[in-house]
N, C-alpha and C. Protein backbone atom coordinates (compact mmCIF):
# COMPACT_ATOMS: atom_id res chain seq x y z
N UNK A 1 34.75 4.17 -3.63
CA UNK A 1 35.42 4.43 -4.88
C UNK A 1 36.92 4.30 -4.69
N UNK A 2 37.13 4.28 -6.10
CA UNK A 2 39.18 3.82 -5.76
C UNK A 2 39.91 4.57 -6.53
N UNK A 3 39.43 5.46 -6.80
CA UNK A 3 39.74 6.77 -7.46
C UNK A 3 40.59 8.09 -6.87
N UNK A 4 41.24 8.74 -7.16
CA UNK A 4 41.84 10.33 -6.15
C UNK A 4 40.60 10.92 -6.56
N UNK A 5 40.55 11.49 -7.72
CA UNK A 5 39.30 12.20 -7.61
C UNK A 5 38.00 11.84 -8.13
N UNK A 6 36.94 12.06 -7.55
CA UNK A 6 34.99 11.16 -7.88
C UNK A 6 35.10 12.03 -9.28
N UNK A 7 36.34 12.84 -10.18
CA UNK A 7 35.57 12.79 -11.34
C UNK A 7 36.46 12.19 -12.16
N UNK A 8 36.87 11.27 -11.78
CA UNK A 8 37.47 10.31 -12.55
C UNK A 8 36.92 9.60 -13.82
N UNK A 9 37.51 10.02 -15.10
CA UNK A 9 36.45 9.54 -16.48
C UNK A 9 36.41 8.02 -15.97
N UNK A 10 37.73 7.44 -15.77
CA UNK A 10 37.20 5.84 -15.78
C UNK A 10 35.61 5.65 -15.04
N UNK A 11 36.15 6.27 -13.77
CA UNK A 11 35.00 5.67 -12.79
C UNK A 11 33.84 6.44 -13.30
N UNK A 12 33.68 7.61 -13.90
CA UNK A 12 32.30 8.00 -13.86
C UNK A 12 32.04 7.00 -15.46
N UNK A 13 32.64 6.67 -16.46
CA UNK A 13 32.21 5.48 -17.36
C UNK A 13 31.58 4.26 -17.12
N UNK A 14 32.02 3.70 -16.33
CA UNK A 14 31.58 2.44 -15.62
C UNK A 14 30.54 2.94 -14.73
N UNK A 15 30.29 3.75 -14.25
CA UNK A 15 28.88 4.46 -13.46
C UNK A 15 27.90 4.28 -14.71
N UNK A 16 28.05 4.80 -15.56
CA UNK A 16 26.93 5.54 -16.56
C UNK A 16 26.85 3.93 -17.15
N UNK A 17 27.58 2.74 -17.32
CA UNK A 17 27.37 1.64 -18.11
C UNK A 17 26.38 1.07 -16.81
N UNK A 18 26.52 0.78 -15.80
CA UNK A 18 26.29 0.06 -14.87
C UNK A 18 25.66 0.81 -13.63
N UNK A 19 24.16 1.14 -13.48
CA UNK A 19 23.41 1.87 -12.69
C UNK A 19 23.56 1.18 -10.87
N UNK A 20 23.99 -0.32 -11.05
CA UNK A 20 24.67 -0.83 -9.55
C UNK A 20 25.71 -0.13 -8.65
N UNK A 21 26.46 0.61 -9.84
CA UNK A 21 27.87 1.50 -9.55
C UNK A 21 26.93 2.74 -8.79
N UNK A 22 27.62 2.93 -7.16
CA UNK A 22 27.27 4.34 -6.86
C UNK A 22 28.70 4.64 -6.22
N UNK A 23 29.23 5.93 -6.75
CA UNK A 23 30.23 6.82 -6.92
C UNK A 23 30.09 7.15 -5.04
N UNK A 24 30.71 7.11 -4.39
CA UNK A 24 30.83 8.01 -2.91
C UNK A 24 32.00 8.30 -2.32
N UNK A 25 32.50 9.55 -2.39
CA UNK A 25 33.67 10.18 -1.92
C UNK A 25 33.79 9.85 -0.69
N UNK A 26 35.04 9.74 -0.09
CA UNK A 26 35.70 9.77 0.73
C UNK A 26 37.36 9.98 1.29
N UNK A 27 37.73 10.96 1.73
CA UNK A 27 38.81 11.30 2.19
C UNK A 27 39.62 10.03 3.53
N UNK A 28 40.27 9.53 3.22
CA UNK A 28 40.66 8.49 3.63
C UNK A 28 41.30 9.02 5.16
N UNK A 29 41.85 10.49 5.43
CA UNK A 29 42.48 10.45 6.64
C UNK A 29 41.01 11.38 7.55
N UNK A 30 40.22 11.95 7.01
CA UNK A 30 38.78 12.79 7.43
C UNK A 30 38.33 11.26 8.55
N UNK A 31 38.84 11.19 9.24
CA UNK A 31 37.89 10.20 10.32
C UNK A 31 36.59 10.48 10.67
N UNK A 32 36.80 12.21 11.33
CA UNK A 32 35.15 12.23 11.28
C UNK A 32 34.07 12.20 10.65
N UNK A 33 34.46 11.83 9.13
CA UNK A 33 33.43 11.59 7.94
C UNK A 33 33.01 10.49 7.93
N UNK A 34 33.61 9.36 8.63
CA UNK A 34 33.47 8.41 8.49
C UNK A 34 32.24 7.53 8.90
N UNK A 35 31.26 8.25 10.06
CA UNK A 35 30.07 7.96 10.11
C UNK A 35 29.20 8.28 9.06
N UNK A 36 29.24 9.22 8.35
CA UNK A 36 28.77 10.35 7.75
C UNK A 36 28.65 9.21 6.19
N UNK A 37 29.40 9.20 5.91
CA UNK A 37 30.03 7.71 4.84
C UNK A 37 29.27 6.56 4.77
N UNK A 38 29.15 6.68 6.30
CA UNK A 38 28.62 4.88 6.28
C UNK A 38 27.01 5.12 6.44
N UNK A 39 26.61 6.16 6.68
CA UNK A 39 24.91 6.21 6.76
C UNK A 39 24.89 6.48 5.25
N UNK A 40 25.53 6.71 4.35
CA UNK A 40 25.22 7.01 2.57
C UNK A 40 25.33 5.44 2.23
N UNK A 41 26.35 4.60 2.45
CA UNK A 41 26.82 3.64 2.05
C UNK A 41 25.23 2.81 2.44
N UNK A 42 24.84 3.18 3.85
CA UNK A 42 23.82 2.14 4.18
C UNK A 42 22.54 2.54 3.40
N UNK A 43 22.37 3.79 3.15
CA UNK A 43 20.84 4.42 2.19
C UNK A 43 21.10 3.73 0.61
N UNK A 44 22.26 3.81 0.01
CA UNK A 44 22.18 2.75 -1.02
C UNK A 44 21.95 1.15 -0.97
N UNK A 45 22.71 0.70 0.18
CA UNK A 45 22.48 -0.78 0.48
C UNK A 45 21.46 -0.95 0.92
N UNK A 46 20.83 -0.63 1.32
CA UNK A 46 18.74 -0.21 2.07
C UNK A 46 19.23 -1.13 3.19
N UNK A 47 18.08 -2.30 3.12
CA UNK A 47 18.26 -3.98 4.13
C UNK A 47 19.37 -5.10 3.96
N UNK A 48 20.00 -4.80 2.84
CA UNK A 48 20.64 -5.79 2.67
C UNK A 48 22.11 -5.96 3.20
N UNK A 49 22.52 -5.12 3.74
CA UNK A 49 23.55 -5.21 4.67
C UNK A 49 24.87 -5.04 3.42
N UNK A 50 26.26 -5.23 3.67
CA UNK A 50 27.44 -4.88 2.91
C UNK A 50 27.87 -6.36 2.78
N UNK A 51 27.65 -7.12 1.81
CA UNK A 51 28.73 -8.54 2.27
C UNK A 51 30.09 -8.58 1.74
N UNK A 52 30.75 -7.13 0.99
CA UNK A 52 32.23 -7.59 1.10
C UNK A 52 32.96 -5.95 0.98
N UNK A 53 33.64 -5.62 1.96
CA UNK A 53 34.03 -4.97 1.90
C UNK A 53 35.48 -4.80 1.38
N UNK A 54 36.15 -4.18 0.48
CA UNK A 54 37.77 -3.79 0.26
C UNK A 54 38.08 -2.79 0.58
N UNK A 55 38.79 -2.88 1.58
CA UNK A 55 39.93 -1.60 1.64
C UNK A 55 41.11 -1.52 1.05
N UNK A 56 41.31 -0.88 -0.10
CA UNK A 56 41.96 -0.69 -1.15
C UNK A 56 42.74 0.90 -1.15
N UNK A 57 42.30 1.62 -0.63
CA UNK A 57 42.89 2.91 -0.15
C UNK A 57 44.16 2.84 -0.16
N UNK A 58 45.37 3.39 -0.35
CA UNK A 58 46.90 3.37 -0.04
C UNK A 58 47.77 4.28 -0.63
N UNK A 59 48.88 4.51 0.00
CA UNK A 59 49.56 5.06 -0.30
C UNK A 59 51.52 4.45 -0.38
N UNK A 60 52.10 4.84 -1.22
CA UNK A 60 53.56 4.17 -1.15
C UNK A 60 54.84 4.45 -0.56
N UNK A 61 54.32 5.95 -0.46
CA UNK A 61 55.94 5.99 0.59
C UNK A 61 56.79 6.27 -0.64
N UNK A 62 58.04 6.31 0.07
CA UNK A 62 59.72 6.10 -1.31
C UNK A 62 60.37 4.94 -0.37
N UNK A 63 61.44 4.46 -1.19
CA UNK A 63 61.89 3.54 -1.08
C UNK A 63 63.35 3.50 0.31
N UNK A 64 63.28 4.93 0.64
CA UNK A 64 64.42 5.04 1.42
C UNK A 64 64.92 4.14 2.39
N UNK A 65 66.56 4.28 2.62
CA UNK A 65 67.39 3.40 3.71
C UNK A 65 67.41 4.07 4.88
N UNK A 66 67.57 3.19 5.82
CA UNK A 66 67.28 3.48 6.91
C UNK A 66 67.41 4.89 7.60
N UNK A 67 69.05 5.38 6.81
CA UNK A 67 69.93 6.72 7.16
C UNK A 67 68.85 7.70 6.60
N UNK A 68 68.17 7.32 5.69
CA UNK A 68 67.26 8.63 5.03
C UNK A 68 65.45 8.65 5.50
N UNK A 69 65.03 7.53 6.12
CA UNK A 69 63.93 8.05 6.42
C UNK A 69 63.06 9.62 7.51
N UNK A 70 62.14 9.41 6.68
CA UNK A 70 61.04 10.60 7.65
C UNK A 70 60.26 10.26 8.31
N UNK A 71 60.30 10.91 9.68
CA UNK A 71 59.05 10.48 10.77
C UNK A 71 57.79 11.04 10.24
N UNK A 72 57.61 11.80 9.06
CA UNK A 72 56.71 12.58 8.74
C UNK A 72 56.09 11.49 8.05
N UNK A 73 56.74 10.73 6.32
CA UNK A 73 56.23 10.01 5.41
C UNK A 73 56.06 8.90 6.60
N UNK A 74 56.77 8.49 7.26
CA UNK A 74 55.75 7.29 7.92
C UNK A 74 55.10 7.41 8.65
N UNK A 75 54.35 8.58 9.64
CA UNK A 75 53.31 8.84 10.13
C UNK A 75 51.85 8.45 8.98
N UNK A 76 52.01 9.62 7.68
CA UNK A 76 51.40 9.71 6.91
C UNK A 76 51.09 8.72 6.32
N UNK A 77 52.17 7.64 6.05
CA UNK A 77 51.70 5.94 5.51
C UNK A 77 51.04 5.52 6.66
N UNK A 78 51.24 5.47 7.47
CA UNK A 78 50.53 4.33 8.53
C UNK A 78 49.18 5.19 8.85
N UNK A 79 49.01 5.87 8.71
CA UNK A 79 47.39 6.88 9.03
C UNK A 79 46.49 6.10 7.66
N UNK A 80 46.90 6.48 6.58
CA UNK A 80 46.51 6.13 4.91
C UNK A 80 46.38 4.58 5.11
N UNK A 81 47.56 3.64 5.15
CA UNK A 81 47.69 2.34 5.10
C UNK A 81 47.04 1.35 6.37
N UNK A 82 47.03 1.89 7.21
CA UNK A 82 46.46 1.01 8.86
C UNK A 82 45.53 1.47 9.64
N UNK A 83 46.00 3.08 10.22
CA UNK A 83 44.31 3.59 10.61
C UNK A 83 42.77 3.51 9.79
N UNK A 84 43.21 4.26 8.82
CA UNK A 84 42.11 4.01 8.04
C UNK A 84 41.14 2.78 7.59
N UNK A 85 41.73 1.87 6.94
CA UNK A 85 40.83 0.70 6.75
C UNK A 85 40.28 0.28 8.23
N UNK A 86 41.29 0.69 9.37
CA UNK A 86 40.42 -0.24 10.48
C UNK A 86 39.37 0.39 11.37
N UNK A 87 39.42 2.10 11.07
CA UNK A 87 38.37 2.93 10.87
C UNK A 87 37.17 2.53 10.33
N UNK A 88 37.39 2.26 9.05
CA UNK A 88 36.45 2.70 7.91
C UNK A 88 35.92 0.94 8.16
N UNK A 89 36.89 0.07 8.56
CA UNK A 89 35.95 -1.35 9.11
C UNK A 89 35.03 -1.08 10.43
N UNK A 90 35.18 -0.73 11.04
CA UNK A 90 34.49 0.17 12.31
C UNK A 90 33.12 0.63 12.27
N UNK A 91 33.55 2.07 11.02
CA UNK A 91 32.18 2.26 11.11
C UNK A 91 31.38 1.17 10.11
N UNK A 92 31.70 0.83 9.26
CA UNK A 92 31.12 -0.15 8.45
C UNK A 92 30.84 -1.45 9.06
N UNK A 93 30.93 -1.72 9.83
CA UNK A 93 31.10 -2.47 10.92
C UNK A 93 28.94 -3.30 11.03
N UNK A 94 28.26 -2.10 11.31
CA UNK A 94 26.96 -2.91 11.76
C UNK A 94 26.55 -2.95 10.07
N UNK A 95 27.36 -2.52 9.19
CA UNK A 95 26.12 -2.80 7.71
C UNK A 95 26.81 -4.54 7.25
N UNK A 96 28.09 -4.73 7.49
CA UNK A 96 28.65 -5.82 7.34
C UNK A 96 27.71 -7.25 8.40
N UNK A 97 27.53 -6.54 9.36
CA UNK A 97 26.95 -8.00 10.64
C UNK A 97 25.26 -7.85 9.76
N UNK A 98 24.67 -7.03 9.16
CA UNK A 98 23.70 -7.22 9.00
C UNK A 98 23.40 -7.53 7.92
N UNK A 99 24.33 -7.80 6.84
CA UNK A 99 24.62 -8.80 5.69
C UNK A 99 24.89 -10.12 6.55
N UNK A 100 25.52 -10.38 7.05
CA UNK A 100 26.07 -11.35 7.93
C UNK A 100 24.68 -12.43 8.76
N UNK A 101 24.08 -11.58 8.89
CA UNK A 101 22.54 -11.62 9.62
C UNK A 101 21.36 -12.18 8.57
N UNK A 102 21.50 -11.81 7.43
CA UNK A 102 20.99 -11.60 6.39
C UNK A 102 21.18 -12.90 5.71
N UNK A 103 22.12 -13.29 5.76
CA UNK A 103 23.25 -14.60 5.09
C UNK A 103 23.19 -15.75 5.79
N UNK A 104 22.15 -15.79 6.72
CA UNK A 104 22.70 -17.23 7.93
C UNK A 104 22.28 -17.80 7.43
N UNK A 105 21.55 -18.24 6.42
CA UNK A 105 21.62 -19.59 5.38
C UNK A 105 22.42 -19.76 4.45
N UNK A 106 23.44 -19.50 4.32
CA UNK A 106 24.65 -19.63 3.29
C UNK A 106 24.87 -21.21 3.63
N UNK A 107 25.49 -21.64 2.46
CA UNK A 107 26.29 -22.97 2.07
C UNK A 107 27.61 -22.87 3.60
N UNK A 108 27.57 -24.46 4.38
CA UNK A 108 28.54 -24.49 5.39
C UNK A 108 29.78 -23.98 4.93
N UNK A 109 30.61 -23.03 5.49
CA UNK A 109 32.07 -22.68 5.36
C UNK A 109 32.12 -21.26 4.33
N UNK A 110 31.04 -20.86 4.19
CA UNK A 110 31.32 -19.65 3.13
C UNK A 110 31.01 -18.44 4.08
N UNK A 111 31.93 -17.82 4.35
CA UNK A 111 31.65 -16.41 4.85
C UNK A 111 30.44 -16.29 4.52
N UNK A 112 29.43 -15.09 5.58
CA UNK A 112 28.05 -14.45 5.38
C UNK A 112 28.77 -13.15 5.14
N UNK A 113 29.86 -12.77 5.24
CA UNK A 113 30.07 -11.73 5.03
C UNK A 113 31.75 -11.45 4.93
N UNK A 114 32.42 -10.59 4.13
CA UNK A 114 34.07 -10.40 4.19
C UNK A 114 34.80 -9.00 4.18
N UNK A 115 35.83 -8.88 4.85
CA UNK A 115 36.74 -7.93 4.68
C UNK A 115 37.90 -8.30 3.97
N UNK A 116 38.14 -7.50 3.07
CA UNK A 116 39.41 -7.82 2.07
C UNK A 116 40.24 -6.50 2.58
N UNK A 117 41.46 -6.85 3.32
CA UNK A 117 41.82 -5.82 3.60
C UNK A 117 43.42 -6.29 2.19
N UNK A 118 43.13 -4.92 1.42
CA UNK A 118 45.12 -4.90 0.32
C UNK A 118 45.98 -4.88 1.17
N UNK A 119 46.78 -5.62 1.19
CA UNK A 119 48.25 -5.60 2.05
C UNK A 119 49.30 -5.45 0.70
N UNK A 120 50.36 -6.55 1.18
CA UNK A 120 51.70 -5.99 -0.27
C UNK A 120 52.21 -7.10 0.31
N UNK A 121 52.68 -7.92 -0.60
CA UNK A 121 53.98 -8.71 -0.57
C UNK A 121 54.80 -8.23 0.44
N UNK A 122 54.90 -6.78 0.23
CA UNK A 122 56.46 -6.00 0.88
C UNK A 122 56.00 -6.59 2.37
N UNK A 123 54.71 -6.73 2.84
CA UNK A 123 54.80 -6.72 4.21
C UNK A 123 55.04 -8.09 4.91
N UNK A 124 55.39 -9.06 4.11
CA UNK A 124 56.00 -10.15 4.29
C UNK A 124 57.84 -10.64 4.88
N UNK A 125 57.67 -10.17 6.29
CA UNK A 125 58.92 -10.29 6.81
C UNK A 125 59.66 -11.26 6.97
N UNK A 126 59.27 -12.56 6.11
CA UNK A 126 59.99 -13.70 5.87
C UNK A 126 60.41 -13.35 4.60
N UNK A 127 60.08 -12.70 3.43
CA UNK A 127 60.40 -12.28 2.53
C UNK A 127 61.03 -11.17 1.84
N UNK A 128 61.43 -10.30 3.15
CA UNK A 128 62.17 -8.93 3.01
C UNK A 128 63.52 -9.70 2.94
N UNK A 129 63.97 -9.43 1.79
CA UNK A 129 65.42 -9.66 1.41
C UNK A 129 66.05 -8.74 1.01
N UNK A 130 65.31 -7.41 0.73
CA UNK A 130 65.77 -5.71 0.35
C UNK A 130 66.08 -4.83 1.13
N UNK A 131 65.05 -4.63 2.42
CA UNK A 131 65.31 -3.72 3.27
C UNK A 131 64.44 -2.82 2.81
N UNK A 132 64.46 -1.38 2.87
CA UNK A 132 63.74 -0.06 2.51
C UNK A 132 62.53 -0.34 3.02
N UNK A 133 61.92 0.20 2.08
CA UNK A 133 60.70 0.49 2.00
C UNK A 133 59.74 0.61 3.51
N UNK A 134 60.42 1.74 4.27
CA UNK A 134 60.10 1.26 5.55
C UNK A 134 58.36 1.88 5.46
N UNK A 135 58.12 2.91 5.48
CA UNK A 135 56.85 3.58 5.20
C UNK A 135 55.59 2.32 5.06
N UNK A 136 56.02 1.72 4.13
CA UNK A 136 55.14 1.16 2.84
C UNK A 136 55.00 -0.27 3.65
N UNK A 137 56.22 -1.14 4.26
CA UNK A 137 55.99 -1.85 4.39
C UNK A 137 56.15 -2.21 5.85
N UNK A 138 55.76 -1.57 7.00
CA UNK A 138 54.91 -1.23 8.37
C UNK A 138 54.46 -1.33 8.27
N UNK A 139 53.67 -0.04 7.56
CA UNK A 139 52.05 0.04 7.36
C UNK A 139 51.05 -1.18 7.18
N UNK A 140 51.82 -1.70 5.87
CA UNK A 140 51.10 -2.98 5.98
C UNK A 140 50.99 -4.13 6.42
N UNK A 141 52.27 -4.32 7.17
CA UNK A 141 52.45 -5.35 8.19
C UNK A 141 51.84 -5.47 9.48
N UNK A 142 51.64 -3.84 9.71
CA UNK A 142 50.56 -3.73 11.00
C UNK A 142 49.07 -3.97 10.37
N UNK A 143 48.88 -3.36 9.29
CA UNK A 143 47.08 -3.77 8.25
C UNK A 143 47.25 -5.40 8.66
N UNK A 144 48.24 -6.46 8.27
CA UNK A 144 48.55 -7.58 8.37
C UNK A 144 47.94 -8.25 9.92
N UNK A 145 48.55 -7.86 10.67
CA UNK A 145 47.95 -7.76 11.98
C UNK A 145 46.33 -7.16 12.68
N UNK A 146 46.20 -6.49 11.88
CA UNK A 146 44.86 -5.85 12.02
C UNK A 146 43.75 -7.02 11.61
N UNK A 147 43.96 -7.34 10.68
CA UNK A 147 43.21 -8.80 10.25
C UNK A 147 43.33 -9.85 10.85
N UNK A 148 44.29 -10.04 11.40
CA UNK A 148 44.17 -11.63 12.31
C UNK A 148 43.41 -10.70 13.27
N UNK A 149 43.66 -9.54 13.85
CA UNK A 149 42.39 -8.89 15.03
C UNK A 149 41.08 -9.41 14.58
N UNK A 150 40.79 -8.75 13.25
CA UNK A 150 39.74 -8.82 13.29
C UNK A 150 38.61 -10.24 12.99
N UNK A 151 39.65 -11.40 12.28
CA UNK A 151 39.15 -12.29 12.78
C UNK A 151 38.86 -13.03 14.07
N UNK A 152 39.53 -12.86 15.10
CA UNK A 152 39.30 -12.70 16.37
C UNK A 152 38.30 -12.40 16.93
N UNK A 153 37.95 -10.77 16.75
CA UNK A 153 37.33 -10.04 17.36
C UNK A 153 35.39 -10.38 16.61
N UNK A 154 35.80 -11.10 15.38
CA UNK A 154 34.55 -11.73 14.46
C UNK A 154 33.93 -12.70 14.31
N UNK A 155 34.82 -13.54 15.15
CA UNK A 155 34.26 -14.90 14.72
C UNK A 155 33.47 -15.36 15.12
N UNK A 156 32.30 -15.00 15.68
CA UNK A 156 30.87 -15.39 16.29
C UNK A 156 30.18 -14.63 15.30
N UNK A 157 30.22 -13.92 14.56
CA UNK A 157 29.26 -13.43 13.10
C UNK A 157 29.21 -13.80 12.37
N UNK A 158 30.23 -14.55 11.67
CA UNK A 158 30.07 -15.14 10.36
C UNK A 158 31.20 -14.31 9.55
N UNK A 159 31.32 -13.14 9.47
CA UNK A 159 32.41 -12.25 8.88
C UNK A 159 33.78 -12.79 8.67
N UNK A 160 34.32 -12.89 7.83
CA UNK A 160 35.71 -13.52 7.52
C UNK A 160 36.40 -12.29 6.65
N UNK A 161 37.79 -12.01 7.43
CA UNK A 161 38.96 -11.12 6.99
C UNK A 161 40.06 -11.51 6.90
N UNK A 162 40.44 -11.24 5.51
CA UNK A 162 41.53 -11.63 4.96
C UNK A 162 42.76 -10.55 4.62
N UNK A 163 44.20 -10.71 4.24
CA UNK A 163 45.03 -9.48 3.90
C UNK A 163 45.25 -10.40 2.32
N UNK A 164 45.39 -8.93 1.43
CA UNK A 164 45.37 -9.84 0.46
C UNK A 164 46.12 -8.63 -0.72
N UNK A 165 47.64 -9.61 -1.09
CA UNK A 165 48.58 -9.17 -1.85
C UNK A 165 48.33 -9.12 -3.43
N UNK A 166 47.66 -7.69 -4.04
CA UNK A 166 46.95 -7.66 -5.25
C UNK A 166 48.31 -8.08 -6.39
N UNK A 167 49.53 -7.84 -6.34
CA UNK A 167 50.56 -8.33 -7.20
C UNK A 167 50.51 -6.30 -7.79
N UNK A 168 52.16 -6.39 -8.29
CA UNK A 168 52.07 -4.99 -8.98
C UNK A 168 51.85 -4.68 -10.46
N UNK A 169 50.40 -3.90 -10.30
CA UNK A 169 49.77 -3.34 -11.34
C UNK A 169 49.72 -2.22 -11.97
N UNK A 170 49.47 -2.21 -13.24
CA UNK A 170 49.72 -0.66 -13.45
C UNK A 170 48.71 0.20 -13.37
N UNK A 171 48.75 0.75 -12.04
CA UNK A 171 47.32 1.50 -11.47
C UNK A 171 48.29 3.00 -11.29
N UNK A 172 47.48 4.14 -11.07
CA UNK A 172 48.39 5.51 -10.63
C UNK A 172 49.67 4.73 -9.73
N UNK A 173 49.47 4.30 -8.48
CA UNK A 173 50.29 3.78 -7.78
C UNK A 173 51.06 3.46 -7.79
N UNK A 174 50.72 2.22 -9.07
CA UNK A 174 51.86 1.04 -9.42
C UNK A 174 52.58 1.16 -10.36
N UNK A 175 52.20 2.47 -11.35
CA UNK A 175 53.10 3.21 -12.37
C UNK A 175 53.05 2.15 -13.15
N UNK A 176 53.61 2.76 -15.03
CA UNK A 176 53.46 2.03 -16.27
C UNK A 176 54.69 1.01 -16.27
N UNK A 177 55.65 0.88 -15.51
CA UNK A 177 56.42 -0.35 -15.47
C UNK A 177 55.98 -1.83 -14.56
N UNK A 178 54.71 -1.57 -14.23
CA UNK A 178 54.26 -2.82 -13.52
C UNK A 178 53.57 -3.32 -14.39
N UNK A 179 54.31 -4.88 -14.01
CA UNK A 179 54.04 -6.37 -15.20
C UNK A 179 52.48 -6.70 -15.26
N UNK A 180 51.61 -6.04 -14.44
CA UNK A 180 50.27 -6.68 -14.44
C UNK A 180 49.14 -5.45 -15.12
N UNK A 181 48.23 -5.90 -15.72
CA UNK A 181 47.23 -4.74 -16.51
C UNK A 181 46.01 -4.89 -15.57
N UNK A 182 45.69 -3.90 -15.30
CA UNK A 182 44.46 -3.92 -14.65
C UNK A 182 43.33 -5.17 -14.32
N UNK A 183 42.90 -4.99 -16.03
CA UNK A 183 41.89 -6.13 -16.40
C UNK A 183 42.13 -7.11 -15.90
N UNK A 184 43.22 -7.66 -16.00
CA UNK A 184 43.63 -9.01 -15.86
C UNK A 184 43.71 -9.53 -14.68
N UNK A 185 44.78 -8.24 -13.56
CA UNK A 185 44.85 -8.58 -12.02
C UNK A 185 43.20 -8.22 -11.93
N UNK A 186 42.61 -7.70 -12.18
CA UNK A 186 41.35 -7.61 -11.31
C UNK A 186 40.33 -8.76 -11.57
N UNK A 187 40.42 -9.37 -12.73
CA UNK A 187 39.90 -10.09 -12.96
C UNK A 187 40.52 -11.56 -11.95
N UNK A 188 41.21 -12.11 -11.64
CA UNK A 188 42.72 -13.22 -11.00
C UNK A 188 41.69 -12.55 -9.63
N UNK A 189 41.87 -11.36 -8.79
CA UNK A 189 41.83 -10.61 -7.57
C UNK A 189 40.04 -11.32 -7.55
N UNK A 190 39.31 -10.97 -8.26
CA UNK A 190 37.85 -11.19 -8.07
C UNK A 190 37.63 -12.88 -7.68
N UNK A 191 38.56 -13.60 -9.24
CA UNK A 191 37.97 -15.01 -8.44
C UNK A 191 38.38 -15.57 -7.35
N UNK A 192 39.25 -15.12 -6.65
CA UNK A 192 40.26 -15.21 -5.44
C UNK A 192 39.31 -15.08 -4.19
N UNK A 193 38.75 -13.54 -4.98
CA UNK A 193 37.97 -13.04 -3.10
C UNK A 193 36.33 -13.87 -3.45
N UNK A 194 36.13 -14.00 -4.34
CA UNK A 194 34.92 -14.89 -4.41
C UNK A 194 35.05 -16.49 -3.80
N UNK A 195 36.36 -17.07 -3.99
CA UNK A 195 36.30 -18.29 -3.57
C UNK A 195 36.56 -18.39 -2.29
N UNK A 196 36.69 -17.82 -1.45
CA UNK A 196 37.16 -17.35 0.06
C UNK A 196 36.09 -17.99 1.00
N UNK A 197 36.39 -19.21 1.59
CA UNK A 197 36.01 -19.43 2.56
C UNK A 197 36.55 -19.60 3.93
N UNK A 198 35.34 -19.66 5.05
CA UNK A 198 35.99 -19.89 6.52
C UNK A 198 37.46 -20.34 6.73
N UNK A 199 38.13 -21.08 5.59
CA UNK A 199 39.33 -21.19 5.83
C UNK A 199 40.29 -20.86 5.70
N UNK A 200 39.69 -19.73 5.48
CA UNK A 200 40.83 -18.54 4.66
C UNK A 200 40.37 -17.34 5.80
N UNK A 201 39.71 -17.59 6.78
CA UNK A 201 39.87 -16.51 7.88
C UNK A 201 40.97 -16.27 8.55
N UNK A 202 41.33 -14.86 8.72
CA UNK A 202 42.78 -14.16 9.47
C UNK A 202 44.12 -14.80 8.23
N UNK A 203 43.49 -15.13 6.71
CA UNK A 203 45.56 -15.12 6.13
C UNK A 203 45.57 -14.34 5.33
N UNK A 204 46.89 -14.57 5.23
CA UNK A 204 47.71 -13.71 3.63
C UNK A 204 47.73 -14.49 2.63
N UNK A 205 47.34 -13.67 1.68
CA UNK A 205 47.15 -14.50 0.60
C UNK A 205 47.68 -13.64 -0.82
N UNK A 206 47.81 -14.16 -2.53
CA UNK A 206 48.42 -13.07 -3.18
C UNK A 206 47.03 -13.32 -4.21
N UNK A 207 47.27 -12.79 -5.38
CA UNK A 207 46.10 -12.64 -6.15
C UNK A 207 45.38 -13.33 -6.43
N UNK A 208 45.94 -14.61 -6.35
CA UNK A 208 46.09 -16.34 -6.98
C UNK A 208 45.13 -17.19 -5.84
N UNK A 209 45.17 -16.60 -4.72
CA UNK A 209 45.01 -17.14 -3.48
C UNK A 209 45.94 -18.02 -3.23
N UNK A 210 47.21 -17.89 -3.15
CA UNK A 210 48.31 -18.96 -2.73
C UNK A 210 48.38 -18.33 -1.71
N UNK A 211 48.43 -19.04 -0.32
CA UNK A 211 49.17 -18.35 1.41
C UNK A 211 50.92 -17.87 1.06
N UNK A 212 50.79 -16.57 1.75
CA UNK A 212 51.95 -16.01 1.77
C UNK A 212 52.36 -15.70 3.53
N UNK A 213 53.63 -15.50 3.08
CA UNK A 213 54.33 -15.93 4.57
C UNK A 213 54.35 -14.65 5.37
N UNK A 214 53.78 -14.56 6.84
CA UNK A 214 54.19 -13.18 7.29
C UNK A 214 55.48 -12.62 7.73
């Protein structure tokens, strides 16, 4: 779920329209839940393994200069923004290979299986022309890095991981001054991660699927 809290009207609406939707909490820095998570995740998925995972989880930080940052807020971003997804890819880890397993007759070049890990523009260090945002945009520059790992560490399964820059929306996060509406980026974000093939293993990419620069 992509919710702060599982009683979120949106999300429990779209539950009650759509019986595919199953609601499952999770505390994003609780590591040790994280097995705990993935045996629920696998009793809904039964045999069929996970074929796409998003880690969408995050947090923003403030925008501070260099003279004003906290070792505290960027501990706390990089736990939220980098440990976690590569946790929560971990334990999720054998339901993904067994979609993957599941999939070995797929069409040549199409993932049997994917990780969409959210990154940010911000973490584009050919493109920092601002400065700040140190919290926010580590975090995801190391998530950035975490994905070329894990294509690496994947590529004899079939699994393909990507970092992928959703554009700013107006989600809690992204607050009511961001140019993009939900519907719309999610809708742009879906045909993006749907068209994703083998050749799009280990990049950056933005909603559009255009390559972005690290």
């Amino acid at each position: 779920q992509c919710s702060k809290s599982p009683s979120s009207t949106e999300l429990n609406e779209l539950a009650d329209q759509n019986k595919n939707i199953h609601i499952l909490q999770l505390e994003s820095k609780e590591f040790d839940k994280y097995e705990t998570f993935a045996a629920q995740v696998g009793e809904v998925l039964k045999d069929n393994g996970l074929d796409l995972l998003i880690n969408n989880a995050g947090i923003a930080g403030s925008f501070r200069r260099i003279g004003l940052i906290k070792s505290g807020e960027l501990m706390e971003t990089y736990v939220v923004n980098t440990i976690a997804p590569i946790m929560l890819t971990k334990a999720l880890l054998p339901l993904l290979k067994q979609a993957a397993e599941k999939n070995v007759g797929a069409a040549p070049g199409v993932p049997r299986a994917t990780i969409v890990n959210i990154s940010s523009i911000l973490a584009s260090m050919k493109l920092n022309g601002d400065g700040g945002h140190y919290s926010y945009r580590c975090s995801k520059a190391a998530l950035n890095a975490a994905t070329v790992s894990m294509k690496v560490d994947l590529k004899d399964t079939g699994i393909c991981a990507v970092a992928l820059h959703p554009g700013w929306i107006k989600t809690q996060m992204g607050g009511p001054k961001a140019p993009l509406e939900v519907d719309k980026a999610c809708s742009r974000i879906i045909k993006t991660v749907f068209g994703i093939t083998d050749q799009h293993n280990g990049g950056f990419y933005d909603l559009d699927g255009k390559n972005l620069p690290w």
